[in-house]
PDB file of N, CA and C in Angstrom:
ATOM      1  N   UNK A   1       0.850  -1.183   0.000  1.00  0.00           N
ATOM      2  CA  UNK A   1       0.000   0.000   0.000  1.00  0.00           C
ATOM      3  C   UNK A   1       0.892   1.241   0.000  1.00  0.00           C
ATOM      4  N   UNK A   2       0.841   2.006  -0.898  1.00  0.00           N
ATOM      5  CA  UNK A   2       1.242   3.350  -0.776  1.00  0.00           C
ATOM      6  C   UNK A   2       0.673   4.634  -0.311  1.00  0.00           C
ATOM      7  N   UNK A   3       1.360   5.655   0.591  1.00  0.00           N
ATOM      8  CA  UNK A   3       0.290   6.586   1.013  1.00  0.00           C
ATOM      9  C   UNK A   3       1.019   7.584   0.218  1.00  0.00           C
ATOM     10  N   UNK A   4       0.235   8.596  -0.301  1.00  0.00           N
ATOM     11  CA  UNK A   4       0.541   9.916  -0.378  1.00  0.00           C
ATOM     12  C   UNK A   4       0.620  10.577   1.013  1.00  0.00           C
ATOM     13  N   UNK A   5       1.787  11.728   1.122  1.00  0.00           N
ATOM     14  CA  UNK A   5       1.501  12.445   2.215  1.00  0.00           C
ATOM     15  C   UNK A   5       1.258  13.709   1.768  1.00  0.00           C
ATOM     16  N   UNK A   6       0.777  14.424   2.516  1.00  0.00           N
ATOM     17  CA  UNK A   6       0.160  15.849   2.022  1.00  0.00           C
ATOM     18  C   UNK A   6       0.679  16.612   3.108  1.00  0.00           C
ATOM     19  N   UNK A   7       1.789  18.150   2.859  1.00  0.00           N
ATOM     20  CA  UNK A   7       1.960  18.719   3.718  1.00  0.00           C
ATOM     21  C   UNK A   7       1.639  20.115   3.775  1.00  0.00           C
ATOM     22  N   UNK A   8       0.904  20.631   4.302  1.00  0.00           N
ATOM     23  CA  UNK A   8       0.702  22.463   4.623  1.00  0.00           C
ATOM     24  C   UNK A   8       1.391  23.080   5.264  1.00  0.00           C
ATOM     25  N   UNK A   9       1.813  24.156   4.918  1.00  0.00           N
ATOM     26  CA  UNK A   9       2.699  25.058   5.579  1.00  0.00           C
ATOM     27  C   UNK A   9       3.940  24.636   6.194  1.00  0.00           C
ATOM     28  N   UNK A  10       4.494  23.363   5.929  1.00  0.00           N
ATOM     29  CA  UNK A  10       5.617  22.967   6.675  1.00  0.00           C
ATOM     30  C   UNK A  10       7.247  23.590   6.360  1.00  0.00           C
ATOM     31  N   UNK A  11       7.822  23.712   7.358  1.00  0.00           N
ATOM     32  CA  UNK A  11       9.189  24.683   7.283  1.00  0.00           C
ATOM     33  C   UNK A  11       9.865  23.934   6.056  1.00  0.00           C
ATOM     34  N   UNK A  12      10.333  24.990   5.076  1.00  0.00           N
ATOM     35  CA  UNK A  12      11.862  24.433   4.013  1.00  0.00           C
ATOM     36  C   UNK A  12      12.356  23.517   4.639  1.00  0.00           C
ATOM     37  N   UNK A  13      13.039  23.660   5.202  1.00  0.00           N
ATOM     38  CA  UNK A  13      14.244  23.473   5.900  1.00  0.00           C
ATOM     39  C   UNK A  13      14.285  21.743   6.795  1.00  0.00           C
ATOM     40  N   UNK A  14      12.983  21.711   7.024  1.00  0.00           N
ATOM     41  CA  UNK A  14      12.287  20.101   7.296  1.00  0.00           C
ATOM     42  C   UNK A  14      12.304  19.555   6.223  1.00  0.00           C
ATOM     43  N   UNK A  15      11.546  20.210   5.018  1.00  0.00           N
ATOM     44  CA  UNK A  15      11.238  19.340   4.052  1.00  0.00           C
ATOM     45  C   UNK A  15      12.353  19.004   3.278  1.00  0.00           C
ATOM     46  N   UNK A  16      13.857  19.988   3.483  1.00  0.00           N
ATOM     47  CA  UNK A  16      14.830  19.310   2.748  1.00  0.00           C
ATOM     48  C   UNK A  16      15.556  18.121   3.532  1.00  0.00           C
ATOM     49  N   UNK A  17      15.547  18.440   4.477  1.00  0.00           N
ATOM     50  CA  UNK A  17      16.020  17.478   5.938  1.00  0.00           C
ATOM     51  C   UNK A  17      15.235  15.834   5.096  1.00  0.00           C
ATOM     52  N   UNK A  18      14.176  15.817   4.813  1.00  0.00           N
ATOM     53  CA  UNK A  18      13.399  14.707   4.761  1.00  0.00           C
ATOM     54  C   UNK A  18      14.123  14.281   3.444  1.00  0.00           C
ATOM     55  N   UNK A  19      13.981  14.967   2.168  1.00  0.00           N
ATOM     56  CA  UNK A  19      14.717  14.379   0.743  1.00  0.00           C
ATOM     57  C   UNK A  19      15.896  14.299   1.113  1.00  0.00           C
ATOM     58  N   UNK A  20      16.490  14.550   1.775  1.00  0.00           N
ATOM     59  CA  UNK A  20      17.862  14.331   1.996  1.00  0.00           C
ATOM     60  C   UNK A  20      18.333  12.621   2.916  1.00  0.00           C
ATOM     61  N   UNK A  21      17.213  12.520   3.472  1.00  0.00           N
ATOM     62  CA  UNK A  21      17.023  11.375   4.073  1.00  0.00           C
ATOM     63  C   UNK A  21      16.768  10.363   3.743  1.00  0.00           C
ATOM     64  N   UNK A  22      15.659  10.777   2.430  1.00  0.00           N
ATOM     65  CA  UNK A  22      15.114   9.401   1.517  1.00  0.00           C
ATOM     66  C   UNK A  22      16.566   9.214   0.312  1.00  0.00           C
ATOM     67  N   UNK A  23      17.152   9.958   0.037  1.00  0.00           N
ATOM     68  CA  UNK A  23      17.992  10.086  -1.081  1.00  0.00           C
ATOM     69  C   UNK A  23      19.110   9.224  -0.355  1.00  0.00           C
ATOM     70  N   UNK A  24      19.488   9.436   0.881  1.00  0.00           N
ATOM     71  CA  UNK A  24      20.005   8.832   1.771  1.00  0.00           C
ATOM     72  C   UNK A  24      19.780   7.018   1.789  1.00  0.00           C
ATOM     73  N   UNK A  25      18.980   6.995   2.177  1.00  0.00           N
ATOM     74  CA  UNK A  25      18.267   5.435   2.076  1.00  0.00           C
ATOM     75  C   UNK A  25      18.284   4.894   1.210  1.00  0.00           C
ATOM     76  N   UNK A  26      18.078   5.174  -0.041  1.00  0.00           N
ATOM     77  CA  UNK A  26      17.794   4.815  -1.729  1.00  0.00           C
ATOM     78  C   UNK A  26      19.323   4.758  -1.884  1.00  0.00           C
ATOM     79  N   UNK A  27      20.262   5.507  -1.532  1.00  0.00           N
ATOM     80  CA  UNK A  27      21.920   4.785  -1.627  1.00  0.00           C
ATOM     81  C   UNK A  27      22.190   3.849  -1.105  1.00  0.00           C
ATOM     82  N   UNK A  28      21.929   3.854  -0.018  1.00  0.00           N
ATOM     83  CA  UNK A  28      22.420   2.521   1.177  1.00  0.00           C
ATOM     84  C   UNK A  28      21.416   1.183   0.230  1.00  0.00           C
ATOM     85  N   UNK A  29      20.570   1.317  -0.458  1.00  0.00           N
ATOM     86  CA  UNK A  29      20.168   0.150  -1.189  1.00  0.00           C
ATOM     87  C   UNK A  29      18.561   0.006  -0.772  1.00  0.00           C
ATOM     88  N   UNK A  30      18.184   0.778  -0.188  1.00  0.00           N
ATOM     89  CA  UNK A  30      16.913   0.323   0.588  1.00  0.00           C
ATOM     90  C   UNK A  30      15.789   0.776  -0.346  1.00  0.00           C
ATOM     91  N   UNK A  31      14.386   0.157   0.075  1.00  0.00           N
ATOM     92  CA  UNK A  31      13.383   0.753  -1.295  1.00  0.00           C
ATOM     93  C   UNK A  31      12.962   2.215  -0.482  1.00  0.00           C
ATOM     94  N   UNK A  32      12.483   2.927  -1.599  1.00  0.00           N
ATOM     95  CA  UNK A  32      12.035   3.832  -0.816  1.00  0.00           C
ATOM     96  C   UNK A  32      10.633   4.606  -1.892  1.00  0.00           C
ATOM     97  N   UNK A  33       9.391   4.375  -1.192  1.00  0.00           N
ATOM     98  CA  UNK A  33       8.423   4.044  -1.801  1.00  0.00           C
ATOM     99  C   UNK A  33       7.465   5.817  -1.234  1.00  0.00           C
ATOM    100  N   UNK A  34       7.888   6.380  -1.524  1.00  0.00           N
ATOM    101  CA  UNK A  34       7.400   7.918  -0.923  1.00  0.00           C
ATOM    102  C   UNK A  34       6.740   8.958  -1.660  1.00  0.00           C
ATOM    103  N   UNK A  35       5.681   9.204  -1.838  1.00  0.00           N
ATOM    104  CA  UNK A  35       4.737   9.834  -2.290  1.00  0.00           C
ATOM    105  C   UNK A  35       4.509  11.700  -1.443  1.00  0.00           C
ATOM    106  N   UNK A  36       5.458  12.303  -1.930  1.00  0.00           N
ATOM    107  CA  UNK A  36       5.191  13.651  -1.141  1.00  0.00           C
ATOM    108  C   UNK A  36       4.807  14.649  -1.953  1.00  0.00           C
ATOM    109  N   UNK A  37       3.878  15.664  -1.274  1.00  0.00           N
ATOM    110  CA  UNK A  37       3.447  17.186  -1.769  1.00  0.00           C
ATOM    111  C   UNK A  37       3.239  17.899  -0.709  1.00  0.00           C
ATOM    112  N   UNK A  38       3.135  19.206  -1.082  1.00  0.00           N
ATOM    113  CA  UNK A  38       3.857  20.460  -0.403  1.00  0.00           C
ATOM    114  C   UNK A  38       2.739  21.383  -0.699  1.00  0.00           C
ATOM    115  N   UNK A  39       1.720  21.877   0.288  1.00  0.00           N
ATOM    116  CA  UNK A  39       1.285  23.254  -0.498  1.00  0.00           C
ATOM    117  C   UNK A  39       1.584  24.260   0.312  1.00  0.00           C
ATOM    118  N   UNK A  40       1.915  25.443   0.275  1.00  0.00           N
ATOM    119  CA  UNK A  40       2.017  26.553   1.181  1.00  0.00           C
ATOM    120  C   UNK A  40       1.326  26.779   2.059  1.00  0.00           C
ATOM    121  N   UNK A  41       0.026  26.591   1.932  1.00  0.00           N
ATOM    122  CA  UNK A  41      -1.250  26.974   2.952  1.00  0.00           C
ATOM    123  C   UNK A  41      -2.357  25.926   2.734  1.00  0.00           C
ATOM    124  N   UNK A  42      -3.019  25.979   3.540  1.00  0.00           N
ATOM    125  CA  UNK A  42      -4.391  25.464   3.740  1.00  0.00           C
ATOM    126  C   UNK A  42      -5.077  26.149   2.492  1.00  0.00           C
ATOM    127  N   UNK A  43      -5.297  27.043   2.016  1.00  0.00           N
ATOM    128  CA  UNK A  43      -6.155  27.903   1.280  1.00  0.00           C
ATOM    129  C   UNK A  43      -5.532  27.485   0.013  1.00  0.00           C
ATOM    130  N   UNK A  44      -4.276  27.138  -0.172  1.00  0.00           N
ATOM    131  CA  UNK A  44      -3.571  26.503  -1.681  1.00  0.00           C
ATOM    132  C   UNK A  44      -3.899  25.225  -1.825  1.00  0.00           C
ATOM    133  N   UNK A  45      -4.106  24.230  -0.802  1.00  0.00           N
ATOM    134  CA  UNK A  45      -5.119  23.108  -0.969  1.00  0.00           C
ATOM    135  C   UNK A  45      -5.966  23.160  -0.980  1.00  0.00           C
ATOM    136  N   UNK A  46      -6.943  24.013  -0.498  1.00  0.00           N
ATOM    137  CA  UNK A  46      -8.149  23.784  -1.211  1.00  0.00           C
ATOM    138  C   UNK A  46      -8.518  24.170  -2.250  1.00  0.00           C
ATOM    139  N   UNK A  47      -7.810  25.178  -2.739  1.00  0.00           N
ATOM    140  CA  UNK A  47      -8.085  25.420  -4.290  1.00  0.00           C
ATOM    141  C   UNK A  47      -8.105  24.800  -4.924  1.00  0.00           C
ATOM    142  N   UNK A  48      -7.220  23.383  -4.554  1.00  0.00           N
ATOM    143  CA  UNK A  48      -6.389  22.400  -5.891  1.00  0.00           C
ATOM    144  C   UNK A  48      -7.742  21.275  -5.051  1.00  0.00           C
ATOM    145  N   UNK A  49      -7.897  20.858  -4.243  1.00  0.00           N
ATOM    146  CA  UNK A  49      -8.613  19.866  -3.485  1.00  0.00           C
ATOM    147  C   UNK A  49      -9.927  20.226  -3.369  1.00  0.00           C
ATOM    148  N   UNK A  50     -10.873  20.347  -4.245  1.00  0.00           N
ATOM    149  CA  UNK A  50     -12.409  20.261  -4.019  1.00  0.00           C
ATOM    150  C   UNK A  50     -13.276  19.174  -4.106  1.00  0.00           C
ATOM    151  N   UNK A  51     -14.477  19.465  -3.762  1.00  0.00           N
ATOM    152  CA  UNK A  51     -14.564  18.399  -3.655  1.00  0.00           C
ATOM    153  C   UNK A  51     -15.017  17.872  -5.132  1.00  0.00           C
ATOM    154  N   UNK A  52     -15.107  18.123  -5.973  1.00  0.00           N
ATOM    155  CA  UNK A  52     -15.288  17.757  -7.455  1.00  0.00           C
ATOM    156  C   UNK A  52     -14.229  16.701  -8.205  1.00  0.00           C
ATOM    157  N   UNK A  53     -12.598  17.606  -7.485  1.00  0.00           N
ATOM    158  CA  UNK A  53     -11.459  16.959  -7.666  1.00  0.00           C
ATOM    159  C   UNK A  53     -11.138  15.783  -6.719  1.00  0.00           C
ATOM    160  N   UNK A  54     -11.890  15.757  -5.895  1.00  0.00           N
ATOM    161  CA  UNK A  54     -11.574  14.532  -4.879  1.00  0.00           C
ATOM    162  C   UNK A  54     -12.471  13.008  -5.284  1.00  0.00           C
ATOM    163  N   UNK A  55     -13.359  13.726  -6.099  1.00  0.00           N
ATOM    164  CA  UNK A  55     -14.267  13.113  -6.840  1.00  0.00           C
ATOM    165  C   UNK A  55     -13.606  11.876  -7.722  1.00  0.00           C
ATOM    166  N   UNK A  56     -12.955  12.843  -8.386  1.00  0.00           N
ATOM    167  CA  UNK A  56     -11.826  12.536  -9.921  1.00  0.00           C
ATOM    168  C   UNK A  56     -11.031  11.486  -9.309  1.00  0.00           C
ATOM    169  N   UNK A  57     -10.276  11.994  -8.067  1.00  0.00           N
ATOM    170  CA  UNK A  57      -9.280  11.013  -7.234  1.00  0.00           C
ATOM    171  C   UNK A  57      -9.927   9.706  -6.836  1.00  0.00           C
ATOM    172  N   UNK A  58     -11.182   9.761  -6.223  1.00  0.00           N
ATOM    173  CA  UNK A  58     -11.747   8.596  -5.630  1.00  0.00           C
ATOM    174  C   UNK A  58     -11.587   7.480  -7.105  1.00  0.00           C
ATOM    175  N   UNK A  59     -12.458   8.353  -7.917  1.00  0.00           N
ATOM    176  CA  UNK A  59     -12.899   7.265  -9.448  1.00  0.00           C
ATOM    177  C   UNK A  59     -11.671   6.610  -9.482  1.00  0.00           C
ATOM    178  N   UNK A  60     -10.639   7.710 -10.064  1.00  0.00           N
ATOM    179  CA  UNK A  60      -8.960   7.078 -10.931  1.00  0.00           C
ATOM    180  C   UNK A  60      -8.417   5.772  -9.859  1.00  0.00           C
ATOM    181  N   UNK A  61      -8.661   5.831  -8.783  1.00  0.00           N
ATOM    182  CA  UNK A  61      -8.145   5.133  -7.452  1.00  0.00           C
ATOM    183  C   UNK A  61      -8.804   3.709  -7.717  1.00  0.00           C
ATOM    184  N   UNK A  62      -9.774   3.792  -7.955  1.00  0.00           N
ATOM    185  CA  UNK A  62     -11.193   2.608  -8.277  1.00  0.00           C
ATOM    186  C   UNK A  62     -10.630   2.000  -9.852  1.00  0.00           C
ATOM    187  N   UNK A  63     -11.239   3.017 -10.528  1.00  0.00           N
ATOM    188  CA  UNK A  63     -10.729   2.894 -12.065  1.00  0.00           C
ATOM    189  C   UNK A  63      -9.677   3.808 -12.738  1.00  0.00           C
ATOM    190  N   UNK A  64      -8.520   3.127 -13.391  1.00  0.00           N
ATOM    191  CA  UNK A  64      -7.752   4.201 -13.986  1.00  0.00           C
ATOM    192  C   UNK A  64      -8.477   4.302 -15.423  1.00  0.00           C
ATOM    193  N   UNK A  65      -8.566   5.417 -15.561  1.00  0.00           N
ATOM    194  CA  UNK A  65      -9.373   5.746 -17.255  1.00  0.00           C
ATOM    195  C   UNK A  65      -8.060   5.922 -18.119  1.00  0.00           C
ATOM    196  N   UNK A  66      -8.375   5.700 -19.346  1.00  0.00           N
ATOM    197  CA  UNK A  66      -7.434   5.910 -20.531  1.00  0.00           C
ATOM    198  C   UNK A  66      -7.562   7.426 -21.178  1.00  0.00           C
ATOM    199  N   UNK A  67      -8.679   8.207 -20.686  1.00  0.00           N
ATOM    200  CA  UNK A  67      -8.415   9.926 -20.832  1.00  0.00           C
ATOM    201  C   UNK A  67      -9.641  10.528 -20.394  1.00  0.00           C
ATOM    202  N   UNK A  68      -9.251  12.006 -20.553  1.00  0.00           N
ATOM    203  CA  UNK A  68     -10.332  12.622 -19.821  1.00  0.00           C
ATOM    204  C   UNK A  68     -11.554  12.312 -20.190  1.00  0.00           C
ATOM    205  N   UNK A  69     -11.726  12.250 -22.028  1.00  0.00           N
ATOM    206  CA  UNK A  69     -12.890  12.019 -22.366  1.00  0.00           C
ATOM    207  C   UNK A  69     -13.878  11.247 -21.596  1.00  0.00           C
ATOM    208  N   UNK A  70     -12.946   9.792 -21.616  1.00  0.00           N
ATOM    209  CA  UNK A  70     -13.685   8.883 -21.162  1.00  0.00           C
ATOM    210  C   UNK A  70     -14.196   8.891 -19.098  1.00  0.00           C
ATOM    211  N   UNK A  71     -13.306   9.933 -18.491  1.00  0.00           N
ATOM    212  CA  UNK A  71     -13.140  10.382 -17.272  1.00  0.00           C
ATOM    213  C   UNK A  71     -14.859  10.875 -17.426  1.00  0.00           C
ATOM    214  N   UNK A  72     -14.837  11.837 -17.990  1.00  0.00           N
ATOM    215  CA  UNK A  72     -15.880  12.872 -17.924  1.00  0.00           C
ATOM    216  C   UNK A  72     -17.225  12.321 -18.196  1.00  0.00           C
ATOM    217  N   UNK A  73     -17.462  11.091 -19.262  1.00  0.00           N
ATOM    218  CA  UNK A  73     -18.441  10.469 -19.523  1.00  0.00           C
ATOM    219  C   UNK A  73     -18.889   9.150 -18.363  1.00  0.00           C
ATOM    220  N   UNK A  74     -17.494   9.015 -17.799  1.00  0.00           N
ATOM    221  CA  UNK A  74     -18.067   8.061 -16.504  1.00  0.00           C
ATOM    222  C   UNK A  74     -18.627   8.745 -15.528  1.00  0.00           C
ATOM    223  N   UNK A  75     -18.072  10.194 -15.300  1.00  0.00           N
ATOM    224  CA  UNK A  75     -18.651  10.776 -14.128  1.00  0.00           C
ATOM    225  C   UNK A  75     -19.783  11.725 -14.484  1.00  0.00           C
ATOM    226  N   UNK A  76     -20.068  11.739 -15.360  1.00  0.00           N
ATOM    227  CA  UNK A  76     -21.419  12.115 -16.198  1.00  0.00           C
ATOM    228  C   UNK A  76     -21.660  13.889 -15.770  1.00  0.00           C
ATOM    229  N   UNK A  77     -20.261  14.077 -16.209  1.00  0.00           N
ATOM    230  CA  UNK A  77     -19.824  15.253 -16.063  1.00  0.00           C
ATOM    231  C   UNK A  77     -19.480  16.109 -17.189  1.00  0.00           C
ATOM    232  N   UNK A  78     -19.375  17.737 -17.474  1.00  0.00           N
ATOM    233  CA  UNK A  78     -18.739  18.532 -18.802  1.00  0.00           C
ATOM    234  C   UNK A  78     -17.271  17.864 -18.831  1.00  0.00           C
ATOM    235  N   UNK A  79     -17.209  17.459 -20.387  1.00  0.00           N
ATOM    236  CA  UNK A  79     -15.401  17.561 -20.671  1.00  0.00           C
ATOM    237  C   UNK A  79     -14.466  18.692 -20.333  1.00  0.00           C
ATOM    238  N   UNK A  80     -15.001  20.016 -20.778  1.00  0.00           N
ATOM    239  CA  UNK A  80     -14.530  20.841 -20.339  1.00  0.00           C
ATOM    240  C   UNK A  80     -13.899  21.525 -19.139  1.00  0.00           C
ATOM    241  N   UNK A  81     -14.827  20.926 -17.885  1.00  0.00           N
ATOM    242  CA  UNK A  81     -14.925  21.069 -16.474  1.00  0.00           C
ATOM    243  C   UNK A  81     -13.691  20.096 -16.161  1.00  0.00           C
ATOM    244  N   UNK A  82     -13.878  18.719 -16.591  1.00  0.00           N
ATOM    245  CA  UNK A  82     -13.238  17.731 -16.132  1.00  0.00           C
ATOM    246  C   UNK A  82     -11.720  17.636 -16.445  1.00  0.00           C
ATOM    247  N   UNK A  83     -11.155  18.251 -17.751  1.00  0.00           N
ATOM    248  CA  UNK A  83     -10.132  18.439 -17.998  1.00  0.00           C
ATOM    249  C   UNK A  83      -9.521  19.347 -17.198  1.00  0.00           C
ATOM    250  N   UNK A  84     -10.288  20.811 -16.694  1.00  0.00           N
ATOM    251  CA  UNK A  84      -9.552  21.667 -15.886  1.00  0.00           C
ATOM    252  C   UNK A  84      -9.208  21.012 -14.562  1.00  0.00           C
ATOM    253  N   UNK A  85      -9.879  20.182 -14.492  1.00  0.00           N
ATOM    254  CA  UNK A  85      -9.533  19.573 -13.039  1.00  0.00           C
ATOM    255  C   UNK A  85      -8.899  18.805 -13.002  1.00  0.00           C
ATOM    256  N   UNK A  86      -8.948  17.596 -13.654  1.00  0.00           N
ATOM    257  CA  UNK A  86      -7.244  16.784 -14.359  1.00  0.00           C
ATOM    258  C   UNK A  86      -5.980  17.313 -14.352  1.00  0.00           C
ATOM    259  N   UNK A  87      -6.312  18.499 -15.618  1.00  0.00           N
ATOM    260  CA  UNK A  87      -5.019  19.247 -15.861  1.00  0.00           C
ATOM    261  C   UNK A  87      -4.147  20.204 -14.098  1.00  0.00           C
ATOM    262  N   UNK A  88      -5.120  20.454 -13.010  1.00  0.00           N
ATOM    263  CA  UNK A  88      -4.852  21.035 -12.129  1.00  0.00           C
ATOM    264  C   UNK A  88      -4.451  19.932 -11.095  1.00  0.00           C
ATOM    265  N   UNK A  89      -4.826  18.710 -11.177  1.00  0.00           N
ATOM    266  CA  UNK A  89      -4.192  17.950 -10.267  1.00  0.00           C
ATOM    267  C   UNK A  89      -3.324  17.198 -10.681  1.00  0.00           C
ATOM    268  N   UNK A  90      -2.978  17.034 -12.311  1.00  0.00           N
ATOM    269  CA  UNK A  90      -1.502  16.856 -12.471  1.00  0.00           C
ATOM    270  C   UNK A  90      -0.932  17.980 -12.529  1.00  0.00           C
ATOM    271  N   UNK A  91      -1.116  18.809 -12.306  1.00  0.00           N
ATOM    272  CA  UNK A  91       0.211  20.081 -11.973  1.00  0.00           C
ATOM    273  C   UNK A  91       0.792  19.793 -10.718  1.00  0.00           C
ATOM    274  N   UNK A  92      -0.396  19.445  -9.624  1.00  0.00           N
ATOM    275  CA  UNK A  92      -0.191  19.206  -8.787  1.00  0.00           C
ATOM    276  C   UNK A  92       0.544  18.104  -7.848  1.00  0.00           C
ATOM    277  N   UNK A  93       0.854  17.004  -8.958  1.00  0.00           N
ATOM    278  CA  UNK A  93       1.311  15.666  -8.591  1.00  0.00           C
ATOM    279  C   UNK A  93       0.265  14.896  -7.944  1.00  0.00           C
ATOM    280  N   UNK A  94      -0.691  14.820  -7.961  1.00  0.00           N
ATOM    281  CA  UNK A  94      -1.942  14.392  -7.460  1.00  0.00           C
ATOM    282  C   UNK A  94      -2.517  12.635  -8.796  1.00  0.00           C
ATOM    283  N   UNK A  95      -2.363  13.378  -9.777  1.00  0.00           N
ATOM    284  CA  UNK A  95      -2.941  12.431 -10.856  1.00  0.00           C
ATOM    285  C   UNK A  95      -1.460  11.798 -11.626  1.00  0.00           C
ATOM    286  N   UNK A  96      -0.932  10.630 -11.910  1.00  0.00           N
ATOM    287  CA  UNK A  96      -0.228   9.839 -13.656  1.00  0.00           C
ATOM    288  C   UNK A  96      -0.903   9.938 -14.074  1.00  0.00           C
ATOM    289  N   UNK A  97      -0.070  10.790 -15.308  1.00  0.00           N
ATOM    290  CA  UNK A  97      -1.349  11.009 -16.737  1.00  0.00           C
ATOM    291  C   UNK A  97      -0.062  10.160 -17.598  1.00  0.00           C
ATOM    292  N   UNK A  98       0.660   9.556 -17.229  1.00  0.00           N
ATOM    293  CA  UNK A  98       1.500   8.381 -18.167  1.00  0.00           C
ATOM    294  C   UNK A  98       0.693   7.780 -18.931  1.00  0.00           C
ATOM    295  N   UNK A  99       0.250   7.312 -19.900  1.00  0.00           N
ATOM    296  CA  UNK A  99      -0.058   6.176 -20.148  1.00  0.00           C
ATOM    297  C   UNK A  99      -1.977   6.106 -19.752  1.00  0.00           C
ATOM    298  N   UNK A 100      -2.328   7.236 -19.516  1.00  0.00           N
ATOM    299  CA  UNK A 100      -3.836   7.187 -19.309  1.00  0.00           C
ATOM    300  C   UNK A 100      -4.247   7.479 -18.084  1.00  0.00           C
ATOM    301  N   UNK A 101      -4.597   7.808 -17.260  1.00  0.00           N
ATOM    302  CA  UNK A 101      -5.139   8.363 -15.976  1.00  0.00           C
ATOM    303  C   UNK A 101      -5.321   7.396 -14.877  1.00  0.00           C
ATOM    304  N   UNK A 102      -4.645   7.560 -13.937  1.00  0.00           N
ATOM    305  CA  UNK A 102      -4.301   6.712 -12.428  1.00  0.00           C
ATOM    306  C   UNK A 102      -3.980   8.033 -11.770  1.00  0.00           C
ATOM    307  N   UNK A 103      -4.022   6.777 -10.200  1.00  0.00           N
ATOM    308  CA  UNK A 103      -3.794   7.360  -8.964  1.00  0.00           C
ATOM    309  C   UNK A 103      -3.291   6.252  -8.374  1.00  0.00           C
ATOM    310  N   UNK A 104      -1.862   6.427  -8.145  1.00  0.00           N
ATOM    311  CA  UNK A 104      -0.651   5.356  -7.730  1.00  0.00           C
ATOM    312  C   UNK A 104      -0.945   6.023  -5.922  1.00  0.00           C
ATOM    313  N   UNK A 105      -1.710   5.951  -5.438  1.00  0.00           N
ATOM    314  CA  UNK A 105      -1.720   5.457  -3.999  1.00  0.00           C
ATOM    315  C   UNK A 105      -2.740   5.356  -3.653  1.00  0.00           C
ATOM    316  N   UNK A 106      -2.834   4.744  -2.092  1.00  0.00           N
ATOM    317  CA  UNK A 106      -4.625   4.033  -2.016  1.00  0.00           C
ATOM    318  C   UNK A 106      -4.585   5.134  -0.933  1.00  0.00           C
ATOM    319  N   UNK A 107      -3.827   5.387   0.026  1.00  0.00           N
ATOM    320  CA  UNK A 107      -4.559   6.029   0.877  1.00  0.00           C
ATOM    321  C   UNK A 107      -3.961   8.106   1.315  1.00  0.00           C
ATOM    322  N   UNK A 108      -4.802   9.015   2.008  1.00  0.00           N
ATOM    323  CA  UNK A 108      -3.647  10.141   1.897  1.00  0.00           C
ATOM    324  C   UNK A 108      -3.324  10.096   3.626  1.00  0.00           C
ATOM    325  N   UNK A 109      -1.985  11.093   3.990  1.00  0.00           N
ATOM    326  CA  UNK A 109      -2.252  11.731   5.050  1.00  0.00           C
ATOM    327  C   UNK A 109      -1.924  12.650   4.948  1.00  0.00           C
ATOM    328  N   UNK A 110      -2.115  13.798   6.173  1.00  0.00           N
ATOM    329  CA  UNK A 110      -1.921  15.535   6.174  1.00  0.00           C
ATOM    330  C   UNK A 110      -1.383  15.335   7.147  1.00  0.00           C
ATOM    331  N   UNK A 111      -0.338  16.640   7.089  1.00  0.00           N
ATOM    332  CA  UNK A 111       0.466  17.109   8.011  1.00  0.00           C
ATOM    333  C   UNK A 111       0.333  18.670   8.121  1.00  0.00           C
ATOM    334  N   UNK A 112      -0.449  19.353   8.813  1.00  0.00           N
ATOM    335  CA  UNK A 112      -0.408  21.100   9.094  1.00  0.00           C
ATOM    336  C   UNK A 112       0.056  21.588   9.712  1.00  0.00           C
ATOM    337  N   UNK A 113       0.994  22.722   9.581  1.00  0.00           N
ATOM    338  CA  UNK A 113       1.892  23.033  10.568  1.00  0.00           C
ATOM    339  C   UNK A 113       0.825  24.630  10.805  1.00  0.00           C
ATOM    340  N   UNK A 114       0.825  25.141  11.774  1.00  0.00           N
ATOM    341  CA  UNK A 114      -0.145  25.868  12.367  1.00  0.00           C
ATOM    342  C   UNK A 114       0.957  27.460  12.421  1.00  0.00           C
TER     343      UNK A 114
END
């Protein structure tokens, strides 16, 4: 099982501490199976995280689709709509659009730094 982790507002300076750690591990030979994102604020995730787009995530997680088209006609949704929201959560590292539309982890967690 892979988790995505999701982090808000967390210090630079941690988050290089951490790649520096996994980059670390991945020399010494070890697997290192790590799914990370970064948004500045609470208010920058939710822009990218609605619930429309969480929508998109649940489906791809269930079913990976072979493109938006076919995304948009399962969720019996506008193409138009559905692509902006695709296209915004692979900016985001959220969606693989390799090879047709997935979501390479089953579960998320958050981390908010206050």
């Amino acid at each position: 099982m892979t988790t995505l982790q999701i982090h808000i507002g967390i210090d630079l300076q941690a988050e290089a501490a951490a790649i520096k750690d996994a980059l670390r591990r991945h020399a010494a030979g070890k697997t290192v199976r790590e799914h990370h994102i970064t948004f500045e604020s609470f208010e920058g995730m939710a822009r990218v995280l609605t619930p429309k787009r969480l929508e998109i995530l649940r489906h791809l997680h269930r079913t990976p689709t072979a493109s938006i088209r076919a995304l948009a006609g399962a969720l019996g949704r506008d193409y138009r709509n559905v692509h902006l929201d695709v296209t915004a959560l692979v900016e985001a590292g959220l969606i693989d659009d390799q090879d047709g539309l997935r979501v390479d982890y089953d579960d998320v967690e958050m981390k908010m730094a206050l």
